[in-house]
PDB file of N, CA and C in Angstrom:
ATOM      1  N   UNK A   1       0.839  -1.180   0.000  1.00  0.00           N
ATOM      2  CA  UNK A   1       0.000   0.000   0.000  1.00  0.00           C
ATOM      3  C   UNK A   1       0.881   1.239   0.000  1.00  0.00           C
ATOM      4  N   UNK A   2       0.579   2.805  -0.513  1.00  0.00           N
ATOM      5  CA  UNK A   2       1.071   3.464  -0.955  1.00  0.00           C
ATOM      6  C   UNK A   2       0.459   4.686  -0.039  1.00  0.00           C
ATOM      7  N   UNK A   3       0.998   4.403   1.292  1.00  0.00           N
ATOM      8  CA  UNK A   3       0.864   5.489   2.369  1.00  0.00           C
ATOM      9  C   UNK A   3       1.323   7.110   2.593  1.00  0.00           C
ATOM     10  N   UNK A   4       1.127   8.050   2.207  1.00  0.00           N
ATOM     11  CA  UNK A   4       1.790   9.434   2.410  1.00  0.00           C
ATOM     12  C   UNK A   4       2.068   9.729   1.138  1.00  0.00           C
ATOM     13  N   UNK A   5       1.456   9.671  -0.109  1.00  0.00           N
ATOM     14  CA  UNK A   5       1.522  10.273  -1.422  1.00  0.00           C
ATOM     15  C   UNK A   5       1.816   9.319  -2.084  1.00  0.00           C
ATOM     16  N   UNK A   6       2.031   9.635  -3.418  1.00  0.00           N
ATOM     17  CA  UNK A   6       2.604   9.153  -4.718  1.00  0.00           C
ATOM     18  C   UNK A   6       3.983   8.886  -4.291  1.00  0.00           C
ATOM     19  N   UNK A   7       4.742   8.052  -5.320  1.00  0.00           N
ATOM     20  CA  UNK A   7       5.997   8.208  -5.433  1.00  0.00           C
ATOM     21  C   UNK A   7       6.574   8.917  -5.948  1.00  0.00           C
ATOM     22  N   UNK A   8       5.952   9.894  -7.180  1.00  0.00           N
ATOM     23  CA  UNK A   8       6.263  10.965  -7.736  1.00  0.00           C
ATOM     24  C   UNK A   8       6.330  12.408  -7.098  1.00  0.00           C
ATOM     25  N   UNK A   9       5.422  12.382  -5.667  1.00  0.00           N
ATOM     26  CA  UNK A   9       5.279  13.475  -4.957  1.00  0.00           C
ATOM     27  C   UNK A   9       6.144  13.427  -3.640  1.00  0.00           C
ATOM     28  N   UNK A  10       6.148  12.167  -3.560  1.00  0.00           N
ATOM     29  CA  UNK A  10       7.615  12.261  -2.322  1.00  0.00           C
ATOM     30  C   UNK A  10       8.815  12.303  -3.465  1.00  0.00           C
ATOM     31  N   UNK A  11       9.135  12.082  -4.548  1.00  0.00           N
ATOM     32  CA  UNK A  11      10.314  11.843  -5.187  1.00  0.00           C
ATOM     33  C   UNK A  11      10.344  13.920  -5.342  1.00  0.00           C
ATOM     34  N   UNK A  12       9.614  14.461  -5.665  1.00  0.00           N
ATOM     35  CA  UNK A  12       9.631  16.006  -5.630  1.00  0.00           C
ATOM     36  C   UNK A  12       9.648  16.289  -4.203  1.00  0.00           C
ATOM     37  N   UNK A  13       9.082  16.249  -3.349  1.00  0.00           N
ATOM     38  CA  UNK A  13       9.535  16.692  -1.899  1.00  0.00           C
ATOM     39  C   UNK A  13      11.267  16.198  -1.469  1.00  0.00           C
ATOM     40  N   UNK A  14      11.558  15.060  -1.854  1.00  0.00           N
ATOM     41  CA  UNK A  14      12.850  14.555  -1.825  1.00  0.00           C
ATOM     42  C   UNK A  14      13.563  15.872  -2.434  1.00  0.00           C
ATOM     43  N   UNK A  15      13.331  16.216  -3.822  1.00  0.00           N
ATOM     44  CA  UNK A  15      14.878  16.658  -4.703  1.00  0.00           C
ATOM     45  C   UNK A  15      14.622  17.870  -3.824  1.00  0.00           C
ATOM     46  N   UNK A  16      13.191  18.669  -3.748  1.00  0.00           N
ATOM     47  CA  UNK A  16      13.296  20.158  -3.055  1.00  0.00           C
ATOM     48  C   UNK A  16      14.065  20.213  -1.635  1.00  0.00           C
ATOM     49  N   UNK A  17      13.570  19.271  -1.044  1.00  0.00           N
ATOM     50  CA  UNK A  17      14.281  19.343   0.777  1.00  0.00           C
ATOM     51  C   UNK A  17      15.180  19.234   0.240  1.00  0.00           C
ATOM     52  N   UNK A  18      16.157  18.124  -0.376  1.00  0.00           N
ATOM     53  CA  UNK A  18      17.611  17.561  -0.674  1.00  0.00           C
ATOM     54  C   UNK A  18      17.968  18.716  -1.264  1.00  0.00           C
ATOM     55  N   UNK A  19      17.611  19.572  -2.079  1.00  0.00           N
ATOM     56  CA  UNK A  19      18.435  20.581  -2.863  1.00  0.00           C
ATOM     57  C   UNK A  19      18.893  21.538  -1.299  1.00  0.00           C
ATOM     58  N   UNK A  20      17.561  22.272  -0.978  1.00  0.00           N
ATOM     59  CA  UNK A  20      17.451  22.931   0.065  1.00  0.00           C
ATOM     60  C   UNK A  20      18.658  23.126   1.429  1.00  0.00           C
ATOM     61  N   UNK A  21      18.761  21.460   1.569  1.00  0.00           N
ATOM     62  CA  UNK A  21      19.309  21.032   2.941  1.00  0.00           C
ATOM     63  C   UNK A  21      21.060  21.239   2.217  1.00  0.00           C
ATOM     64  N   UNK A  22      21.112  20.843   1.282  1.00  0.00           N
ATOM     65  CA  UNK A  22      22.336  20.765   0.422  1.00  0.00           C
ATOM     66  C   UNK A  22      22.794  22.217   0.419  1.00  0.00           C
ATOM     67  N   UNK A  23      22.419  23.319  -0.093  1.00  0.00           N
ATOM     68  CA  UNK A  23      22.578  24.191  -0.617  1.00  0.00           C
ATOM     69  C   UNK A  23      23.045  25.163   0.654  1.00  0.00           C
ATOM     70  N   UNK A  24      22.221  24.537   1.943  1.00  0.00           N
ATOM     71  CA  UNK A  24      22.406  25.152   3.086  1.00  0.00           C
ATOM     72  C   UNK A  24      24.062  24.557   4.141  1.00  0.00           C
ATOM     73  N   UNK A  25      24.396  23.221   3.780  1.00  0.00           N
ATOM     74  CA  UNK A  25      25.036  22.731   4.044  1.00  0.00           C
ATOM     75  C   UNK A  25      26.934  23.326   3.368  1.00  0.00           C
ATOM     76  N   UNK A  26      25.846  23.772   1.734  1.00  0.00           N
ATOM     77  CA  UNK A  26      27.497  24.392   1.569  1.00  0.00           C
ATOM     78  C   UNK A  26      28.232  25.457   1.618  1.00  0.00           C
ATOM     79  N   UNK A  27      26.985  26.348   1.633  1.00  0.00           N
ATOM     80  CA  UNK A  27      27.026  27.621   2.125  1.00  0.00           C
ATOM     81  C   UNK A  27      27.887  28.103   3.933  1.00  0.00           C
ATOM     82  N   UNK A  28      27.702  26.863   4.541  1.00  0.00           N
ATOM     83  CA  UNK A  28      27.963  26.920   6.089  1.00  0.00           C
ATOM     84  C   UNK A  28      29.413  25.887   5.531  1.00  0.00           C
ATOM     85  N   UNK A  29      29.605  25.417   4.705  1.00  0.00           N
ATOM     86  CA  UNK A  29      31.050  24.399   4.509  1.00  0.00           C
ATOM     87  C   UNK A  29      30.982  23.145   5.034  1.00  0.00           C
ATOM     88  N   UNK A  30      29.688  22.449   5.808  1.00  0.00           N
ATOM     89  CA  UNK A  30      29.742  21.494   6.244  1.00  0.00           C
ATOM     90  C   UNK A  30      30.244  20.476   5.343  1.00  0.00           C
ATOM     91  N   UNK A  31      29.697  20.407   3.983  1.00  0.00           N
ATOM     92  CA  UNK A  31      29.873  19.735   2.951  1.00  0.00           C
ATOM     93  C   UNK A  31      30.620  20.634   1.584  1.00  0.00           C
ATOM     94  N   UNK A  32      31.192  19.636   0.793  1.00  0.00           N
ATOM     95  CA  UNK A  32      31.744  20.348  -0.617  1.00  0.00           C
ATOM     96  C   UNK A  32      30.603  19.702  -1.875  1.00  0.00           C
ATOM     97  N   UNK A  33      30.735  20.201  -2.674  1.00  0.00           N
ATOM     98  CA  UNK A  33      29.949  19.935  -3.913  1.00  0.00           C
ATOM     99  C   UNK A  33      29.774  18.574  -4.089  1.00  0.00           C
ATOM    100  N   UNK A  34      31.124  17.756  -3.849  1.00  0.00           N
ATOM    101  CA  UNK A  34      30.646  16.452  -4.214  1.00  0.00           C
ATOM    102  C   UNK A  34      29.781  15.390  -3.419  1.00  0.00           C
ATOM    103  N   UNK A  35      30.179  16.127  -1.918  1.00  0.00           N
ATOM    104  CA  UNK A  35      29.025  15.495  -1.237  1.00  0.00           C
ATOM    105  C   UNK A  35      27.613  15.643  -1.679  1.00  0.00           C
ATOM    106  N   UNK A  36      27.319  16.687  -2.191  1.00  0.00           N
ATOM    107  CA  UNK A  36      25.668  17.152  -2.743  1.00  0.00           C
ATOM    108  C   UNK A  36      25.184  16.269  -3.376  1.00  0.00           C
ATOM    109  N   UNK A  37      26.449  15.971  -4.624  1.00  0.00           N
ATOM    110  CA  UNK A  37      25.890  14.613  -5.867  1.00  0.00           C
ATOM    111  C   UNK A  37      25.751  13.420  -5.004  1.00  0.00           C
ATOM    112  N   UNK A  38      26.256  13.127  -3.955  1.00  0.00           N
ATOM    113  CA  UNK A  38      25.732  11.862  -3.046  1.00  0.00           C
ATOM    114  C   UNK A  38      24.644  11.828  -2.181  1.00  0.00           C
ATOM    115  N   UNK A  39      24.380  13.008  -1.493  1.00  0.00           N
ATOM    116  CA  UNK A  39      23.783  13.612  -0.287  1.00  0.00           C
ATOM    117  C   UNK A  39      22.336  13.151  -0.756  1.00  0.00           C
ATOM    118  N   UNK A  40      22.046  14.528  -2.012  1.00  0.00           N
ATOM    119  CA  UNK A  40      20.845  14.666  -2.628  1.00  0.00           C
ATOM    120  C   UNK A  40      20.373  12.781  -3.218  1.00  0.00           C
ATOM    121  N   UNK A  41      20.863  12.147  -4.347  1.00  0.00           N
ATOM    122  CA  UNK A  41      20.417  11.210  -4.445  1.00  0.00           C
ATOM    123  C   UNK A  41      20.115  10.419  -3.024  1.00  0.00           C
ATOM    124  N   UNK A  42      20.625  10.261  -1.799  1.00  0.00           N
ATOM    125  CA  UNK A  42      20.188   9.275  -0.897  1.00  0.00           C
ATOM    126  C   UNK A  42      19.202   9.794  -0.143  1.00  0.00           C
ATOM    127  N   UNK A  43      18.985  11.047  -0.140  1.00  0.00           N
ATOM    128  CA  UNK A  43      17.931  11.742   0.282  1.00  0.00           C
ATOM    129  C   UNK A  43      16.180  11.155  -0.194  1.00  0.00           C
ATOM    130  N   UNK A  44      16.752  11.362  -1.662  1.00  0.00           N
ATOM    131  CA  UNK A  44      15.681  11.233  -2.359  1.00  0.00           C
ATOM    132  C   UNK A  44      15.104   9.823  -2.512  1.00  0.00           C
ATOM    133  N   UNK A  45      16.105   8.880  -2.346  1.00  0.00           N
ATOM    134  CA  UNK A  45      16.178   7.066  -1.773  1.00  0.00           C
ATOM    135  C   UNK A  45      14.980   7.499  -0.815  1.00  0.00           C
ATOM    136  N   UNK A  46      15.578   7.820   0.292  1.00  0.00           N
ATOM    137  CA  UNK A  46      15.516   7.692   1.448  1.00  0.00           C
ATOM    138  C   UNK A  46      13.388   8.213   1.726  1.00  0.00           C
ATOM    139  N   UNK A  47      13.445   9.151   0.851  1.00  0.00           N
ATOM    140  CA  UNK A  47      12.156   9.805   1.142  1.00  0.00           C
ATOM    141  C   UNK A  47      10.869   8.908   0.123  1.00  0.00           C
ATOM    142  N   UNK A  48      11.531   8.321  -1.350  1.00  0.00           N
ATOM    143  CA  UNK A  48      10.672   7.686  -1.767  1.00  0.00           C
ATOM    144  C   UNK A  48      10.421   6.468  -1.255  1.00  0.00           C
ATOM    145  N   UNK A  49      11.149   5.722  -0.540  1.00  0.00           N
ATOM    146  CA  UNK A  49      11.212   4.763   0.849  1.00  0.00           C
ATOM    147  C   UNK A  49       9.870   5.102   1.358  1.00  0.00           C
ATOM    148  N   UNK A  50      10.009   6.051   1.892  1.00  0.00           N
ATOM    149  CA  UNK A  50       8.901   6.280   3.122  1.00  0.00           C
ATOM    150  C   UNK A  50       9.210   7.802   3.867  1.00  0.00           C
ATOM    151  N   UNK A  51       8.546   8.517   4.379  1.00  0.00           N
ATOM    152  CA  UNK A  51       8.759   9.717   4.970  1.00  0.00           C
ATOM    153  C   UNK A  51       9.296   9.453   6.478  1.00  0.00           C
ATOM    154  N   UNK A  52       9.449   8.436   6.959  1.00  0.00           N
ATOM    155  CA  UNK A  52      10.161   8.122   8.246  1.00  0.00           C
ATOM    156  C   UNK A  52      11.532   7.806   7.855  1.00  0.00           C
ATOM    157  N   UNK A  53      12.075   6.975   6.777  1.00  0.00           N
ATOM    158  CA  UNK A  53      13.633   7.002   6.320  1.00  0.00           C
ATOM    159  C   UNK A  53      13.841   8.372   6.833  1.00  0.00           C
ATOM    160  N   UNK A  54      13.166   9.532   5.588  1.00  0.00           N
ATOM    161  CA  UNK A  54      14.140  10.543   5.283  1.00  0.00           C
ATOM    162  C   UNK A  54      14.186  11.295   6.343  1.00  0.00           C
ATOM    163  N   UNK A  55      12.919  11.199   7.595  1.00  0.00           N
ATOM    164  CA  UNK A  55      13.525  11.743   8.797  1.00  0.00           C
ATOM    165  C   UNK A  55      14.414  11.478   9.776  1.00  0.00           C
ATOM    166  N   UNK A  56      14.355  10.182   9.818  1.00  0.00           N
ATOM    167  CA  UNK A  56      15.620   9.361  10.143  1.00  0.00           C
ATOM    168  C   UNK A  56      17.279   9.738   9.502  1.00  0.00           C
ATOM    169  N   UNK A  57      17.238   9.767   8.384  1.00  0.00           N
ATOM    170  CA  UNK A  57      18.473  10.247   7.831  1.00  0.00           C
ATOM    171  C   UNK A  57      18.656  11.773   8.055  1.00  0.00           C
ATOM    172  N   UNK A  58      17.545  12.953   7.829  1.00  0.00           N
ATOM    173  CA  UNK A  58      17.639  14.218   8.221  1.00  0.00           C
ATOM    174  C   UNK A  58      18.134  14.334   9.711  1.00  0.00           C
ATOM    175  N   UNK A  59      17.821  13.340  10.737  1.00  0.00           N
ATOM    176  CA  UNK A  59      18.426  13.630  11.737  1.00  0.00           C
ATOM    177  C   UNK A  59      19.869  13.346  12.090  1.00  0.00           C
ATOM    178  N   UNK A  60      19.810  12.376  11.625  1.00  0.00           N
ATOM    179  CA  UNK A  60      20.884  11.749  11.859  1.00  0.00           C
ATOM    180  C   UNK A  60      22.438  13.285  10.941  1.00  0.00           C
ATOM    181  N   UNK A  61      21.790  13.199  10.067  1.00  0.00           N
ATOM    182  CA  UNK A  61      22.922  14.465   8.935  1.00  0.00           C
ATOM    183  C   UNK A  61      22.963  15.858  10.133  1.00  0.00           C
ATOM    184  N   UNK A  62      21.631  16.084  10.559  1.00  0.00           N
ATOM    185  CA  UNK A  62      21.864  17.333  11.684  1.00  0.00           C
ATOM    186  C   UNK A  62      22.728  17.348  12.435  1.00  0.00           C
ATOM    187  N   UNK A  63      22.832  15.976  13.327  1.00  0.00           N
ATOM    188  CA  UNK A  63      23.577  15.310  14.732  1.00  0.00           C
ATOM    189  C   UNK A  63      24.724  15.262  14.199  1.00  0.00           C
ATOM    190  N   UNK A  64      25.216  14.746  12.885  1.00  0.00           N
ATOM    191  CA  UNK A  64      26.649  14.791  12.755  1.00  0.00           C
ATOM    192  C   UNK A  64      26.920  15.954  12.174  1.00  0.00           C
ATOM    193  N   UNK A  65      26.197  16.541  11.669  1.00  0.00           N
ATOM    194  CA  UNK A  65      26.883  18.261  11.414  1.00  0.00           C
ATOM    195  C   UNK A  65      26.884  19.228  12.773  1.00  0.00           C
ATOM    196  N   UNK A  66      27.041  18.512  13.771  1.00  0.00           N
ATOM    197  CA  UNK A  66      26.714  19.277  14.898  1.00  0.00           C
ATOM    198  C   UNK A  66      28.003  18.906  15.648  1.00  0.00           C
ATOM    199  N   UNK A  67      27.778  17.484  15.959  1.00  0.00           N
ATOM    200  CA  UNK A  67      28.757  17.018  16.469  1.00  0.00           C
ATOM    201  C   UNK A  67      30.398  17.366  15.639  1.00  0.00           C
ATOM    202  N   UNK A  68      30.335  17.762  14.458  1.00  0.00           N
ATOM    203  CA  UNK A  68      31.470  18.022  13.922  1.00  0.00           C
ATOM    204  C   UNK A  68      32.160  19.334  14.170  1.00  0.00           C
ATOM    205  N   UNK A  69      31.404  20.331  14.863  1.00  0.00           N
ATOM    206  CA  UNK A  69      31.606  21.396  15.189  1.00  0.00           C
ATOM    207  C   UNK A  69      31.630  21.080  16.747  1.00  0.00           C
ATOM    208  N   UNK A  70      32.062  20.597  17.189  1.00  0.00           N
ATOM    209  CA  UNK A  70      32.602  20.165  18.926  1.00  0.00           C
ATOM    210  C   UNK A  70      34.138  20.012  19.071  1.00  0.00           C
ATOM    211  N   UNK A  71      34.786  21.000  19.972  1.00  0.00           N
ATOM    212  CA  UNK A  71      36.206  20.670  19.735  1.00  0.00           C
ATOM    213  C   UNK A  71      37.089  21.255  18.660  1.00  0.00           C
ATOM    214  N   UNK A  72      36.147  21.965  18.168  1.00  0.00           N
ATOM    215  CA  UNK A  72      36.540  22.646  16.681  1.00  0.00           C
ATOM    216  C   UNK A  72      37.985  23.383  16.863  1.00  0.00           C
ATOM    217  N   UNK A  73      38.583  24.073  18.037  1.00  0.00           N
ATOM    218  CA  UNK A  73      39.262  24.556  18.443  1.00  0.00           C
ATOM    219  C   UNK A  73      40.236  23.661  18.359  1.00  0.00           C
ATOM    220  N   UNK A  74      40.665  22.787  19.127  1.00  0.00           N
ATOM    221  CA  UNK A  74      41.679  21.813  19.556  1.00  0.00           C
ATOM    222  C   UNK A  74      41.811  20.555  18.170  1.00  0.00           C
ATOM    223  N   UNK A  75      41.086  20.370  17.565  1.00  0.00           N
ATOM    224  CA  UNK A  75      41.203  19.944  15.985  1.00  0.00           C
ATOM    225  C   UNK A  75      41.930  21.015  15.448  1.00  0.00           C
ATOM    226  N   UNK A  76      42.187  21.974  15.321  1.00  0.00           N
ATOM    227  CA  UNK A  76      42.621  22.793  14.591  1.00  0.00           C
ATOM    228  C   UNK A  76      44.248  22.987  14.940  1.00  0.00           C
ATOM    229  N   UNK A  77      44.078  22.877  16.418  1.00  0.00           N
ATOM    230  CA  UNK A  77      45.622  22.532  17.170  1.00  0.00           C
ATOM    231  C   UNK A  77      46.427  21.239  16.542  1.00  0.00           C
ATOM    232  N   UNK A  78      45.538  20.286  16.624  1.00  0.00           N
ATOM    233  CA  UNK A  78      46.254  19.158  16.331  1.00  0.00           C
ATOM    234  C   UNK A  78      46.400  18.556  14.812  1.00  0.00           C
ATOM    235  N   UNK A  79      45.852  18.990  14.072  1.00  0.00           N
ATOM    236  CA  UNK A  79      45.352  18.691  12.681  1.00  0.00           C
ATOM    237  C   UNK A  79      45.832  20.045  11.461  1.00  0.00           C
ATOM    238  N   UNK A  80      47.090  19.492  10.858  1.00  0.00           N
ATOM    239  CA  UNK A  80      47.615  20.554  10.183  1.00  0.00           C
ATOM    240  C   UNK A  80      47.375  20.829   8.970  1.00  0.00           C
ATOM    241  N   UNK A  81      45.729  19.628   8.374  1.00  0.00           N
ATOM    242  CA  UNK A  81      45.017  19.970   7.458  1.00  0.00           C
ATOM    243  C   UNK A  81      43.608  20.022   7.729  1.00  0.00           C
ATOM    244  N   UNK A  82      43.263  20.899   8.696  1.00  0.00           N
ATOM    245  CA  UNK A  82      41.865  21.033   9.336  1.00  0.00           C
ATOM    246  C   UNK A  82      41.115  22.371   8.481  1.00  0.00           C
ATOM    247  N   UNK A  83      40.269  21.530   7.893  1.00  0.00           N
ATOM    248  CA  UNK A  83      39.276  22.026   7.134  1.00  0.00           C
ATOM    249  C   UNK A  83      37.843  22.652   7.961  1.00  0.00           C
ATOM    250  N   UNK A  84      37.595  24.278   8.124  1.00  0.00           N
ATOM    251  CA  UNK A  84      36.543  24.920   8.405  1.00  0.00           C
ATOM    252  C   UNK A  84      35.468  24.149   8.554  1.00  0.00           C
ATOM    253  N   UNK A  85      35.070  23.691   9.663  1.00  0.00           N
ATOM    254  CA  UNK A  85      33.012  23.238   9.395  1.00  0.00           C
ATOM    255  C   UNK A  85      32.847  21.738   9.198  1.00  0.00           C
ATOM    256  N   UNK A  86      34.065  21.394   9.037  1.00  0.00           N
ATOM    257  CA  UNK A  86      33.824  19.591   8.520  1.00  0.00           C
ATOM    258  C   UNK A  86      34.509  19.583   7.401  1.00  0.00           C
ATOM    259  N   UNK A  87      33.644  20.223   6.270  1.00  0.00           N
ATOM    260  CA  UNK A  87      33.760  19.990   4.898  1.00  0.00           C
ATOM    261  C   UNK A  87      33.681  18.585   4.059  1.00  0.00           C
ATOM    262  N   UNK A  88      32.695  17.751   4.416  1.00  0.00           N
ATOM    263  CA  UNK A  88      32.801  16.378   4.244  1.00  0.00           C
ATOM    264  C   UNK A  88      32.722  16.359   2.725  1.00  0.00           C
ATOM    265  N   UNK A  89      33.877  15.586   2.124  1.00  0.00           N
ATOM    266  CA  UNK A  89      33.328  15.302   0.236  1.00  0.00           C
ATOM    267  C   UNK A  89      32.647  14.170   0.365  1.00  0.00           C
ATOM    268  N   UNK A  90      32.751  13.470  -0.827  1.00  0.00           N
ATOM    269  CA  UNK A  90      31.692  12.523  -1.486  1.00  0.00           C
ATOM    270  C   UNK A  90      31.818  11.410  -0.506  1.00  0.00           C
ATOM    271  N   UNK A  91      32.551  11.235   0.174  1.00  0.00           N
ATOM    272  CA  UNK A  91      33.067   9.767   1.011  1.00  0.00           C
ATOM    273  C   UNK A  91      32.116   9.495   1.801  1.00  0.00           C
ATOM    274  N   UNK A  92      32.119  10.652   2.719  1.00  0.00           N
ATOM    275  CA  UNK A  92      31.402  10.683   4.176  1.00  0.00           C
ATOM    276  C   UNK A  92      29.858  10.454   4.024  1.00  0.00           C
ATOM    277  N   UNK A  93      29.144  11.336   2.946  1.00  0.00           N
ATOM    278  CA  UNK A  93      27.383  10.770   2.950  1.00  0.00           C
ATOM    279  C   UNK A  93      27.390   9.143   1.880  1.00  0.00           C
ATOM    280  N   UNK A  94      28.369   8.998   1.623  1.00  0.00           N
ATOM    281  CA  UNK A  94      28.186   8.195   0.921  1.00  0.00           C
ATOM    282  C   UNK A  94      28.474   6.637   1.817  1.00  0.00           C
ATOM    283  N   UNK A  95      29.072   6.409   2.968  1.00  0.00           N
ATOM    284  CA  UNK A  95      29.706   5.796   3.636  1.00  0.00           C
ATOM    285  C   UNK A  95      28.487   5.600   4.564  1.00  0.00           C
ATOM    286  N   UNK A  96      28.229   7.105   5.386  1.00  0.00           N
ATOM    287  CA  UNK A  96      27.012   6.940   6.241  1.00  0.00           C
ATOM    288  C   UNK A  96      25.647   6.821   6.179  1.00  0.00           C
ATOM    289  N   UNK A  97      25.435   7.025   4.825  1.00  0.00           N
ATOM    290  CA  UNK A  97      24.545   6.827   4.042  1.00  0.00           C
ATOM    291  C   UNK A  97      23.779   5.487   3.705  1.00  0.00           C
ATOM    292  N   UNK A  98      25.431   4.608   3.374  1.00  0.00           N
ATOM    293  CA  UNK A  98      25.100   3.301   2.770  1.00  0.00           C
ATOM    294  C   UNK A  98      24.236   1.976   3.706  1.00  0.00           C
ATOM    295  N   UNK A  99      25.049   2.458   5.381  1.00  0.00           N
ATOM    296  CA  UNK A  99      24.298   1.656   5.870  1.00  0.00           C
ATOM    297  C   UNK A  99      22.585   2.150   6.124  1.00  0.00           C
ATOM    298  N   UNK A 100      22.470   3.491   6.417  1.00  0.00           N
ATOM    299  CA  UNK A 100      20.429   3.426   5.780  1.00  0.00           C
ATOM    300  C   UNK A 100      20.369   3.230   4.610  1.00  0.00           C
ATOM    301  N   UNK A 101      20.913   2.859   3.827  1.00  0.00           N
ATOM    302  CA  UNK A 101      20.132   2.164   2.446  1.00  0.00           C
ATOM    303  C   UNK A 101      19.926   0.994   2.510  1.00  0.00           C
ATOM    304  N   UNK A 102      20.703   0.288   3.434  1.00  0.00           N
ATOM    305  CA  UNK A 102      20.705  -1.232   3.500  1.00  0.00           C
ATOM    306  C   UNK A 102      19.365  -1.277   4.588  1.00  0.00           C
ATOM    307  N   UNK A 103      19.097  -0.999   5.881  1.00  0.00           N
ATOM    308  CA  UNK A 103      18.561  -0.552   6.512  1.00  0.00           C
ATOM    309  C   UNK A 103      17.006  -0.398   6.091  1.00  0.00           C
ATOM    310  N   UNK A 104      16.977   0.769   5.227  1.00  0.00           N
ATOM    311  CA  UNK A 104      16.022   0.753   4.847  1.00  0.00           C
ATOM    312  C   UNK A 104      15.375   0.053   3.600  1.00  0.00           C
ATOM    313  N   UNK A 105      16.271  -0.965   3.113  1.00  0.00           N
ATOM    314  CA  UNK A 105      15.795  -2.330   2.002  1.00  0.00           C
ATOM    315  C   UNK A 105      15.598  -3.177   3.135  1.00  0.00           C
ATOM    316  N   UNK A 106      15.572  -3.651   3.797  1.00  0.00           N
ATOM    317  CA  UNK A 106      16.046  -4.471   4.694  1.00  0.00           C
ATOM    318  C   UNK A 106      14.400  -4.675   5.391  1.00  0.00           C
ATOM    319  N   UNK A 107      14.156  -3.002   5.680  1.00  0.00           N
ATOM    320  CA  UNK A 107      12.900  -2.841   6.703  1.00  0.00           C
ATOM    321  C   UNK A 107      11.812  -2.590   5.237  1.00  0.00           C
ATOM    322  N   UNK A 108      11.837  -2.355   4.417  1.00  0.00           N
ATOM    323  CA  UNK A 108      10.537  -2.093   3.119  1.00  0.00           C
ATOM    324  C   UNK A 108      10.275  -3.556   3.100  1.00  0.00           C
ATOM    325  N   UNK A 109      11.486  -4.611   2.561  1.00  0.00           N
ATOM    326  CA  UNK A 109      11.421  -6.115   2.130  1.00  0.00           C
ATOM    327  C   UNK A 109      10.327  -6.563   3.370  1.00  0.00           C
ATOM    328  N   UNK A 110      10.923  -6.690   4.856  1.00  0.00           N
ATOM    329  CA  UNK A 110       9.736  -7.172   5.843  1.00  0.00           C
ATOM    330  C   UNK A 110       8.768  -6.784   5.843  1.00  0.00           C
ATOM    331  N   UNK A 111       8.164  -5.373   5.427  1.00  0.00           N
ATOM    332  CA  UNK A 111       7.003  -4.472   5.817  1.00  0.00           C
ATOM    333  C   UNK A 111       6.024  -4.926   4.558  1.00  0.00           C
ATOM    334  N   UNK A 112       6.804  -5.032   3.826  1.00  0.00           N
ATOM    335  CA  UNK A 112       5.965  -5.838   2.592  1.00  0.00           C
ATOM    336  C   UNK A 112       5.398  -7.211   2.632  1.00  0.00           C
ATOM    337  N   UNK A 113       6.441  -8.320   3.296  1.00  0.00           N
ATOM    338  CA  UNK A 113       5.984  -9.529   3.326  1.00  0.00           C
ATOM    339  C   UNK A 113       5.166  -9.894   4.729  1.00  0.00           C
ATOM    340  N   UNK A 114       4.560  -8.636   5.632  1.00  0.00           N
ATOM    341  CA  UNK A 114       3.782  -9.109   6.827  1.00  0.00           C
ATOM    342  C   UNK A 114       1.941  -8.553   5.664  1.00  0.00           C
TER     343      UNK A 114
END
């Protein structure tokens, strides 16, 4: 069953938040461009999934853009290529990402076969 819209209307709420959240992310340096080309597609996974993924993953991206700014000071002491804000490239959403994709195949496959 096809709970909380179309797939075409969460797949547009996906790219708008994902652009949105992206655009805001690079502006502050948390992320570089290439994270975006990863970010945005798992976003948009994540939301045509179901609208609980992509809040699940929206939080989770908050908490570690938060937590990355802790200590920011003393990283900078010790780290003689310490990059402003995080600056995560393509690695990092793509890495933390992968396990909610699995995650969330994992939980659609059961939710389907009850």
């Amino acid at each position: 069953m096809d709970h909380g819209g179309g797939v075409w209307i969460r797949g547009a709420v996906a790219v708008a938040a994902g652009g949105a959240i992206a655009a805001r992310a690079v502006r502050r340096k948390s992320v570089d461009y290439t994270a975006v080309f990863v970010g945005v597609p798992a976003m948009v996974a994540h939301t045509v999934a179901g609208y609980r993924f992509a809040g699940l993953l929206l939080v989770f991206f908050s908490t570690a853009s938060r937590v990355t700014r802790v200590g920011e000071a003393r990283k900078r002491a010790l780290d003689p290529e310490f990059k402003e804000g995080g600056q995560r490239n393509w690695c990092a959403p793509l890495l933390l990402a992968g396990s909610k994709y699995c995650q969330t195949a994992v939980l659609r496959l059961s939710w389907q076969s009850l």
